[in-house]
Protein backbone atom coordinates (compact mmCIF):
# COMPACT_ATOMS: atom_id res chain seq x y z
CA UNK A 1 0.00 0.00 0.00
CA UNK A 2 0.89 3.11 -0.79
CA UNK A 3 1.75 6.22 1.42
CA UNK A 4 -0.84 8.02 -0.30
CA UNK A 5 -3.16 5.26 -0.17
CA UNK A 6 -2.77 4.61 3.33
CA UNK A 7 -3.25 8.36 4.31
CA UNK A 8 -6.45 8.19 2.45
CA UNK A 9 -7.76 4.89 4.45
CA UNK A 10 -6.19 6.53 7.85
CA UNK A 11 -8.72 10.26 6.89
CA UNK A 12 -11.88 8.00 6.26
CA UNK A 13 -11.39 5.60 9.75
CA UNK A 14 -11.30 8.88 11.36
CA UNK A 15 -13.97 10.28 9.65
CA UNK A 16 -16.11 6.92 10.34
CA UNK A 17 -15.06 7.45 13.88
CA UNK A 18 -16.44 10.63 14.32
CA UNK A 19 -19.73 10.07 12.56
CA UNK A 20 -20.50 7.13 14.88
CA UNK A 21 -19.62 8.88 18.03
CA UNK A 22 -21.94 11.97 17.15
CA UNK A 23 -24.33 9.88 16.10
CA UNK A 24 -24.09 7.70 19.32
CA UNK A 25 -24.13 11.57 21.35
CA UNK A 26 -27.63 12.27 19.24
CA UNK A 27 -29.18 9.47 20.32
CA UNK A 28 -28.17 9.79 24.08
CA UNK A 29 -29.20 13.04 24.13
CA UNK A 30 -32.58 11.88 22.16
CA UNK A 31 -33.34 9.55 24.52
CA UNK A 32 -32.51 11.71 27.68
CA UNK A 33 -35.78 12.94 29.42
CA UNK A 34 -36.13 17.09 28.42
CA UNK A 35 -37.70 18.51 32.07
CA UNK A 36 -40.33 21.18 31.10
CA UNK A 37 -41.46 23.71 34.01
CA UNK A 38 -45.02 23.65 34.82
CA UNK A 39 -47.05 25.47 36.75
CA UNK A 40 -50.19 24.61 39.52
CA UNK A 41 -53.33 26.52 38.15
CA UNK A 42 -55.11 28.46 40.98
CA UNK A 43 -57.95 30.71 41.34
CA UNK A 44 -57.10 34.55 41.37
CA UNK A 45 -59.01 37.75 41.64
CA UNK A 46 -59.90 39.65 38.61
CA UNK A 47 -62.12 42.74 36.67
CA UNK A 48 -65.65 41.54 35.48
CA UNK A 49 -66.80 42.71 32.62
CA UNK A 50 -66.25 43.23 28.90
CA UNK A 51 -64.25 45.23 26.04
CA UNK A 52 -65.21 46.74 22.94
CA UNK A 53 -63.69 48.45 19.87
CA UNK A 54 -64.16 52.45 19.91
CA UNK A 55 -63.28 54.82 17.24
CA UNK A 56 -61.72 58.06 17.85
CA UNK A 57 -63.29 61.38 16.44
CA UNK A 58 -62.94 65.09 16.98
CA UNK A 59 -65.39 66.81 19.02
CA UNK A 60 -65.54 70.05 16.96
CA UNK A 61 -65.98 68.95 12.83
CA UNK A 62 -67.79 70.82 10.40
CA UNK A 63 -68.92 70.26 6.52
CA UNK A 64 -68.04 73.18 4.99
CA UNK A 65 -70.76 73.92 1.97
CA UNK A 66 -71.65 76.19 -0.70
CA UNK A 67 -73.97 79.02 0.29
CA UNK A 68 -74.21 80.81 -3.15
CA UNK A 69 -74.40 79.73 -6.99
CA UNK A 70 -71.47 79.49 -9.63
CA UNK A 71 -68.71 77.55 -10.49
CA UNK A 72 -65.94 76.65 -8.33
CA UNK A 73 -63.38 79.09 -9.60
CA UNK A 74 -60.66 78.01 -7.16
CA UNK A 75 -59.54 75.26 -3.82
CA UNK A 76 -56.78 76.36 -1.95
CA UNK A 77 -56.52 73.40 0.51
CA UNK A 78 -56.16 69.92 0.18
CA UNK A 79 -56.48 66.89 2.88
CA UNK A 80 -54.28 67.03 5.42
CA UNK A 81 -53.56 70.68 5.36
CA UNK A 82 -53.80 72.79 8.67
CA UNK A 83 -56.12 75.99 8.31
CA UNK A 84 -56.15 78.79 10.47
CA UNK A 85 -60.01 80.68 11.03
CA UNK A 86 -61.16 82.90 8.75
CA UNK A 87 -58.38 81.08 6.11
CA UNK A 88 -59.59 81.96 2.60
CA UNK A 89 -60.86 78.22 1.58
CA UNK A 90 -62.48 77.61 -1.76
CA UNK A 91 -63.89 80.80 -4.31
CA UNK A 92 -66.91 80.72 -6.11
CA UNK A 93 -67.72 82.36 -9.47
CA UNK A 94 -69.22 85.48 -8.03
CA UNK A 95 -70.24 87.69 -11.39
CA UNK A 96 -74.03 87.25 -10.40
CA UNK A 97 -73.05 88.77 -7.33
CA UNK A 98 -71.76 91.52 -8.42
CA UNK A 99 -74.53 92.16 -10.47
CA UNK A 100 -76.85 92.31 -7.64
CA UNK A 101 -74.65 94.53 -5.77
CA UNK A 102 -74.22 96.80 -8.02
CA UNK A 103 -78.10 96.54 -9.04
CA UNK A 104 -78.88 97.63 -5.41
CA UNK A 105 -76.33 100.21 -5.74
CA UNK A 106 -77.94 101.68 -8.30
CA UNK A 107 -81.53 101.35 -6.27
CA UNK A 108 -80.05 102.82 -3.21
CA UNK A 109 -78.67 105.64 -5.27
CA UNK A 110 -82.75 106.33 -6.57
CA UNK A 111 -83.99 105.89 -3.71
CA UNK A 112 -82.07 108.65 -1.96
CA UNK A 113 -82.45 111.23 -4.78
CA UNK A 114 -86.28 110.99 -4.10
CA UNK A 115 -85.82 111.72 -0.32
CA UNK A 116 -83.81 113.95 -1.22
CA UNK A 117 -86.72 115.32 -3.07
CA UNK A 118 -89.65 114.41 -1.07
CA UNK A 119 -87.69 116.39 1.52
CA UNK A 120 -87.24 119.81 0.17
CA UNK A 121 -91.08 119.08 -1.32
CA UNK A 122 -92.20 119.24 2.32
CA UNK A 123 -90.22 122.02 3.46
CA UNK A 124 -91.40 123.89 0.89
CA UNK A 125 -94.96 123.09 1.63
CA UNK A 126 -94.70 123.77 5.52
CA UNK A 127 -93.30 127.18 4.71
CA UNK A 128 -96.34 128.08 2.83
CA UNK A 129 -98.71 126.55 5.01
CA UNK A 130 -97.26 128.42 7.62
CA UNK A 131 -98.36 131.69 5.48
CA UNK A 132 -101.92 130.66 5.12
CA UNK A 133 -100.97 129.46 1.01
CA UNK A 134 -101.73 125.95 0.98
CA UNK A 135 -104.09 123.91 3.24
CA UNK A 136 -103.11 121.40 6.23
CA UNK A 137 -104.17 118.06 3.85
CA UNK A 138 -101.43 119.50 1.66
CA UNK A 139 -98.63 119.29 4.43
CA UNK A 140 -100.28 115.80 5.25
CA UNK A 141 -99.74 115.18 2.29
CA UNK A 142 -96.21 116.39 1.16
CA UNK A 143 -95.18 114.37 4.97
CA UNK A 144 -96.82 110.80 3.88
CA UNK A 145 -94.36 111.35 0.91
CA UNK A 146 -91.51 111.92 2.51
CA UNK A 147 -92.04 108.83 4.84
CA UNK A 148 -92.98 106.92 1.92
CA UNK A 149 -89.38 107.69 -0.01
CA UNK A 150 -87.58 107.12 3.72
CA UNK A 151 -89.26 103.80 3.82
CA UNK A 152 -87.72 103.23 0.23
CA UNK A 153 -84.60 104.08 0.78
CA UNK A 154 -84.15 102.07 3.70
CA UNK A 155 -85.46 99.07 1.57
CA UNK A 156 -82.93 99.73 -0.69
CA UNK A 157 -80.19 99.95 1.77
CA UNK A 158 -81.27 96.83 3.47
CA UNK A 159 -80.79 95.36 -0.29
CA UNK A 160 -77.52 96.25 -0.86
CA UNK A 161 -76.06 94.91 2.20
CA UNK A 162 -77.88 91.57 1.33
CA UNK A 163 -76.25 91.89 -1.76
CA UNK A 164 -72.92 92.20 -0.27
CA UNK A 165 -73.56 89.53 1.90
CA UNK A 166 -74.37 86.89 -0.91
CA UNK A 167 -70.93 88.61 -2.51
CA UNK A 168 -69.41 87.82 0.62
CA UNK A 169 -70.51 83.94 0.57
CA UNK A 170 -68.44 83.36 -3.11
CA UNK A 171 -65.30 83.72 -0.62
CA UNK A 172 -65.46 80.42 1.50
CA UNK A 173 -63.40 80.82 4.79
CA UNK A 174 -62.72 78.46 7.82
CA UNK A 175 -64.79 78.99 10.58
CA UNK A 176 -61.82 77.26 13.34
CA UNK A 177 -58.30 76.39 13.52
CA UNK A 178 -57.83 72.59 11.91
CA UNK A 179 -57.21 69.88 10.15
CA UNK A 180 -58.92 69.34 6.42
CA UNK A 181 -60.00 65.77 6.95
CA UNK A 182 -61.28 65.40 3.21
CA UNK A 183 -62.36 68.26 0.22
CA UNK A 184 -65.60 67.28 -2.02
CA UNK A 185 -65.03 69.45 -4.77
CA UNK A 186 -62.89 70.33 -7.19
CA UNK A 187 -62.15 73.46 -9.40
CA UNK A 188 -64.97 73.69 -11.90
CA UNK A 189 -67.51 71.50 -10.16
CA UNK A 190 -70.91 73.65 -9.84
CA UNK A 191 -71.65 74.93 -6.56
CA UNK A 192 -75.38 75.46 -4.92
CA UNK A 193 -76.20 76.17 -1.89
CA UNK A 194 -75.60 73.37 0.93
CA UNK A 195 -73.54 71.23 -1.40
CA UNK A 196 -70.36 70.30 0.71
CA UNK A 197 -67.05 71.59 -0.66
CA UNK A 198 -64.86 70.09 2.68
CA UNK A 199 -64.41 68.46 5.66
CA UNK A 200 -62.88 70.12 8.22
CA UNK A 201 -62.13 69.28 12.42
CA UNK A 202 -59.95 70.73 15.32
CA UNK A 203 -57.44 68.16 16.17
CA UNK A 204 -58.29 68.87 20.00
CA UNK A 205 -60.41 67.73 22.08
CA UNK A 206 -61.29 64.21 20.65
CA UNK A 207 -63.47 61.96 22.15
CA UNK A 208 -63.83 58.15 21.58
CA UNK A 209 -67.20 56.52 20.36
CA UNK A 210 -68.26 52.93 21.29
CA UNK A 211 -71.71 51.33 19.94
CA UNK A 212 -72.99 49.33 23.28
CA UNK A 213 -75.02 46.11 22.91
CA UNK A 214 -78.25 47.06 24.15
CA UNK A 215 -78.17 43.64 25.31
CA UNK A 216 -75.31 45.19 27.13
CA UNK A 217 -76.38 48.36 28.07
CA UNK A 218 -77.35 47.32 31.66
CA UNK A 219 -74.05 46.33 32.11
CA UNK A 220 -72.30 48.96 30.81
CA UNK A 221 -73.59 51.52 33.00
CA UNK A 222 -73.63 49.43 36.35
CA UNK A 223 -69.91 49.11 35.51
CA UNK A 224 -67.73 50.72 37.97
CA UNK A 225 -64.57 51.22 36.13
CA UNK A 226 -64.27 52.56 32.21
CA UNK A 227 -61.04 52.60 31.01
CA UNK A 228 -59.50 53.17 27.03
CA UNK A 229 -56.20 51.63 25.85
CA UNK A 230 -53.76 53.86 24.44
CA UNK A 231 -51.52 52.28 21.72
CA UNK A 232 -48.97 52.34 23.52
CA UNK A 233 -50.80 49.59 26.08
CA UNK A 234 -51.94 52.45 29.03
CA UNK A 235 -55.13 52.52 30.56
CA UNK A 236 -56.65 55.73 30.73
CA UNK A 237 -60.11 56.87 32.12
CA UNK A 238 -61.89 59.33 30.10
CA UNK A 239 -61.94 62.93 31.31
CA UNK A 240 -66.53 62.55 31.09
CA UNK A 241 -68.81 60.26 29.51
CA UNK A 242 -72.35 60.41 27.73
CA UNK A 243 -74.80 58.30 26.20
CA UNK A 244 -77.25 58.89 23.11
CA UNK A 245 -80.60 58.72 24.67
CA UNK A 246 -81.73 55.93 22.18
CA UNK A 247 -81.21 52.61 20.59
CA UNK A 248 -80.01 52.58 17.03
CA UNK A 249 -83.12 50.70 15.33
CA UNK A 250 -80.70 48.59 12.84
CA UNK A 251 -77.71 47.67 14.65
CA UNK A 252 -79.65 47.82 18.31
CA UNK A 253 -76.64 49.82 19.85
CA UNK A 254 -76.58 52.78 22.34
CA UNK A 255 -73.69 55.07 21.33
CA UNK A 256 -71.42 56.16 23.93
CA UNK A 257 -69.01 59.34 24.44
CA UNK A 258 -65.85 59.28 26.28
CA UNK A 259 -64.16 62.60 26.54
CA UNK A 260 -60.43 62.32 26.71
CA UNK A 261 -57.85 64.37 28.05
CA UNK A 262 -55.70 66.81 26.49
CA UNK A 263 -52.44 64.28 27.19
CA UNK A 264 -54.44 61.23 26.31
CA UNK A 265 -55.46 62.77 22.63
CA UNK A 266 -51.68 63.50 21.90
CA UNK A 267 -51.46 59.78 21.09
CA UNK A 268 -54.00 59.38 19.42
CA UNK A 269 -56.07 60.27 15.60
CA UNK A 270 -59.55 60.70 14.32
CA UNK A 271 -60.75 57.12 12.65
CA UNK A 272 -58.14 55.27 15.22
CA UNK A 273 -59.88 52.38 16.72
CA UNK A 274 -59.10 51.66 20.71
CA UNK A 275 -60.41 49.05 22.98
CA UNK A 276 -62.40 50.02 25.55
CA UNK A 277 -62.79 47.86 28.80
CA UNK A 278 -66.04 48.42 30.65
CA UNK A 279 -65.11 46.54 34.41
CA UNK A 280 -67.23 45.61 37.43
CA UNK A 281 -66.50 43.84 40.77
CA UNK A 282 -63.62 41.58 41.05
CA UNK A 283 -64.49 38.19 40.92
CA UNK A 284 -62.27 35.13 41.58
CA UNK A 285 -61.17 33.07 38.17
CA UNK A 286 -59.44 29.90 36.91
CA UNK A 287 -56.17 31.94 35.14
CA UNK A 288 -53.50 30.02 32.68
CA UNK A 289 -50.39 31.44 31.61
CA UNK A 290 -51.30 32.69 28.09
CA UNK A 291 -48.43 30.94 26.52
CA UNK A 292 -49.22 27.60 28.06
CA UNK A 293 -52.40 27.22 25.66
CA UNK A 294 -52.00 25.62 22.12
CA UNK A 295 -53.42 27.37 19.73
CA UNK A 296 -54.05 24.89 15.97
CA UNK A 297 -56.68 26.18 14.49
CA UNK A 298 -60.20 26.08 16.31
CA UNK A 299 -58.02 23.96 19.07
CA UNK A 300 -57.08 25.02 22.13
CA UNK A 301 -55.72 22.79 24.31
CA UNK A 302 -53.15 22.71 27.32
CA UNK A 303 -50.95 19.74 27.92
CA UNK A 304 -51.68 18.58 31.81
CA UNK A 305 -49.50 16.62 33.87
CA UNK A 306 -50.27 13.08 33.56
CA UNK A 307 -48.19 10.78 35.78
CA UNK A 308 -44.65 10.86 34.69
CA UNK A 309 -45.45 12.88 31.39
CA UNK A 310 -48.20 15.45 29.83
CA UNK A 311 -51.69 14.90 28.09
CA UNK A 312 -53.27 17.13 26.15
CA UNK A 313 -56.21 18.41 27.02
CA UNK A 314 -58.87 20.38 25.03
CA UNK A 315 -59.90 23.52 27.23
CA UNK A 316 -62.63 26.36 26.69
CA UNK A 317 -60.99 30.28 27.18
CA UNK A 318 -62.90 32.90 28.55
CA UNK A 319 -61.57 36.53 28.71
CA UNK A 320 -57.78 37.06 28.17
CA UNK A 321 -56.21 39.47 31.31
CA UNK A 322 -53.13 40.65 30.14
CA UNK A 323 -50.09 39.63 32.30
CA UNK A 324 -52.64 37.60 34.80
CA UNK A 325 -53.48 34.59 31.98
CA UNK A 326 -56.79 33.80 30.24
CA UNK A 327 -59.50 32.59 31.93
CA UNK A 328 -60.20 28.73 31.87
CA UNK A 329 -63.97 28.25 31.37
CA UNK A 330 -63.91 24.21 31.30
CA UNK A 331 -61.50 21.65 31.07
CA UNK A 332 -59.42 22.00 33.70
CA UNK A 333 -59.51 22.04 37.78
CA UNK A 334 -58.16 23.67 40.57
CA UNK A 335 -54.46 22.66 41.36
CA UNK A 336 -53.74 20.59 38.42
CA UNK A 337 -50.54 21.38 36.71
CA UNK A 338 -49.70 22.15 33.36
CA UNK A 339 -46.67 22.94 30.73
CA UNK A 340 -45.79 26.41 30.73
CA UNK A 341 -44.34 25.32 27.21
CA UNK A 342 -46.42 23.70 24.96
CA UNK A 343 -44.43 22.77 22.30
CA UNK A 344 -41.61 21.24 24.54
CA UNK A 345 -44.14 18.95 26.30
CA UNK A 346 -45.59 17.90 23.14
CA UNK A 347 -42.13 15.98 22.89
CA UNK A 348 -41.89 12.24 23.26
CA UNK A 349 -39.39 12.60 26.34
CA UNK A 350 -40.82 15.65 28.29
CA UNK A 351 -41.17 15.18 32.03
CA UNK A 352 -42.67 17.33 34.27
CA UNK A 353 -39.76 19.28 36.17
CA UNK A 354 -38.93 18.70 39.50
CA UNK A 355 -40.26 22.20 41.52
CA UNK A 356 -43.63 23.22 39.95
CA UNK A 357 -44.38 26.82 40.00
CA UNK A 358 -47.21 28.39 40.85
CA UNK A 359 -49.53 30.83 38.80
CA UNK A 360 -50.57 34.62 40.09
């Protein structure tokens, strides 16, 4: 034999060598029991009651529509832009405006050169009256006039500022400091009165709006704690509360009103949807760690100790409670013990470990 062949032979007995001890390690290690920590299930105190989904929106939020006729000559804003009141918006086509204004212009102008008239008319007749001329029905007379031609021109006057007024509505200005939410209109679209043109809301205060059950409703307002979660996981309570005196007739919901706080809105934006967590009396519960339940599917299950290794068992949740656990409706007991990990006791080795822990 070769040196070269022999070097080759030596390299693959060590090589052989290896693989069998690794693979005799595997197996060892296979076969060695994997202790999994469980955990003695125990009744603890917690909140009744229920959550629901609530959707922020702004407390102040206003269509802003078209009070005069025309074309849309012109929109300054666009979604998302911040407005400041009495902003110059939107303009509307305002040449039949001006026409009116100018045609009570004209009026008032008429109207005042008759006073003007009817005036010296009846200081002319009271002068000659006075001398024994002209009779007393004439200054009657020559008076109704002149109230008649003050009654006009205050007609007309009252005209022209209505004029000037429907001028003034072509101009579309913001009526608060905010947010454009949305704009209904563009440039060119025809405008008549109480067609919207935007959308517009203050970004404070903001409130958050939850549709009750009226199945529900009882409990909702026997609850003794209401609390909103923030997205960044707080708790807050709202700064007041109201409810809609009536039932929506389609979904059968009461709408309620939570008020926030000027901190708690910082976090927080119109159309956002929040949980809110309407609590009663503390009651005492069956709690599991929340990752000790398998979730497949519809399953759930927990895997119970079972002499000197785990079963699964199918159990029924009720309400999850954060960092307590999730309540176990039925399926398991008082003081039995299950895997804290799931997938490790769903190995063919797993033991329970030596010390159980117990739940809080």
């Amino acid at each position: 034999m070769s040196t070269q062949q022999f070097s080759a032979w030596s390299r693959a007995v060590r090589s052989l060598w290896l693989f069998s001890a690794l693979a005799t390690l595997a197996n060892a290690w296979a076969q060695a029991p994997q202790q999994v920590p469980v955990a003695a299930l125990q009744l603890a105190p917690v909140a009744t009651g229920f959550e629901l989904d609530g959707v922020v929106q702004p407390v102040r939020q206003s269509t802003v529509a078209a009070q005069a006729n025309g074309r849309v000559l012109s929109l300054l804003v666009r979604a998302g832009d911040r407005v400041k009141r009495g902003q110059l918006l939107a303009t509307i086509d305002d040449r039949e405006a001006q026409t009116g204004v100018q045609r009570s212009q004209a009026q008032l102008a008429q109207a005042q050169a008759e006073l003007f008239n009817a005036q010296a008319s009846f200081e002319r007749t009271r002068d000659l009256q006075a001398r024994g001329f002209l009779s007393a029905a004439a200054l009657d007379t020559a008076q109704a006039q002149l109230k008649t031609t003050q009654a006009v021109r205050d007609q007309a006057d009252a005209g022209l500022r209505q004029s000037a007024l429907a001028q003034g509505f072509t101009r579309v200005t913001a009526p608060f400091d905010g947010w454009v939410l949305q704009t209904q209109a563009e440039a060119g679209d025809l405008a008549v009165p109480g067609k919207p043109l935007l959308t517009l809301y203050a970004p404070l205060p903001l409130r958050v709006v939850v549709q009750v059950p009226v199945s529900r409703a009882g409990a909702a307002r026997s609850a003794s704690l209401l609390e909103i979660r923030l997205p960044d996981g707080r708790w807050v309570k709202p700064a007041a509360k109201s409810t809609v005196p009536s039932a929506d007739p389609v979904s059968q919901t009461v709408e309620w009103r939570l008020e926030l706080t000027a901190e708690s809105a910082k976090a927080l934006l119109p159309g956002q949807q929040v949980r809110v967590r309407f609590a009663g009396a503390q009651v005492s519960r069956l709690l599991a760690p929340v990752g000790s339940v398998l979730r497949r599917g519809e399953l759930t299950a927990v895997y119970v100790v079972s002499g000197k290794g785990f079963a699964l068992r199918t159990v029924r949740l009720g309400a999850s409670h954060g960092a307590q656990g999730v309540e176990i409706l039925a399926g398991l007991a008082e003081g039995e013990r299950i895997a804290l990990d799931p997938v490790q006791a769903g190995m063919a080795q797993a033991v329970p470990a030596a010390a159980p822990a117990a739940t809080k």
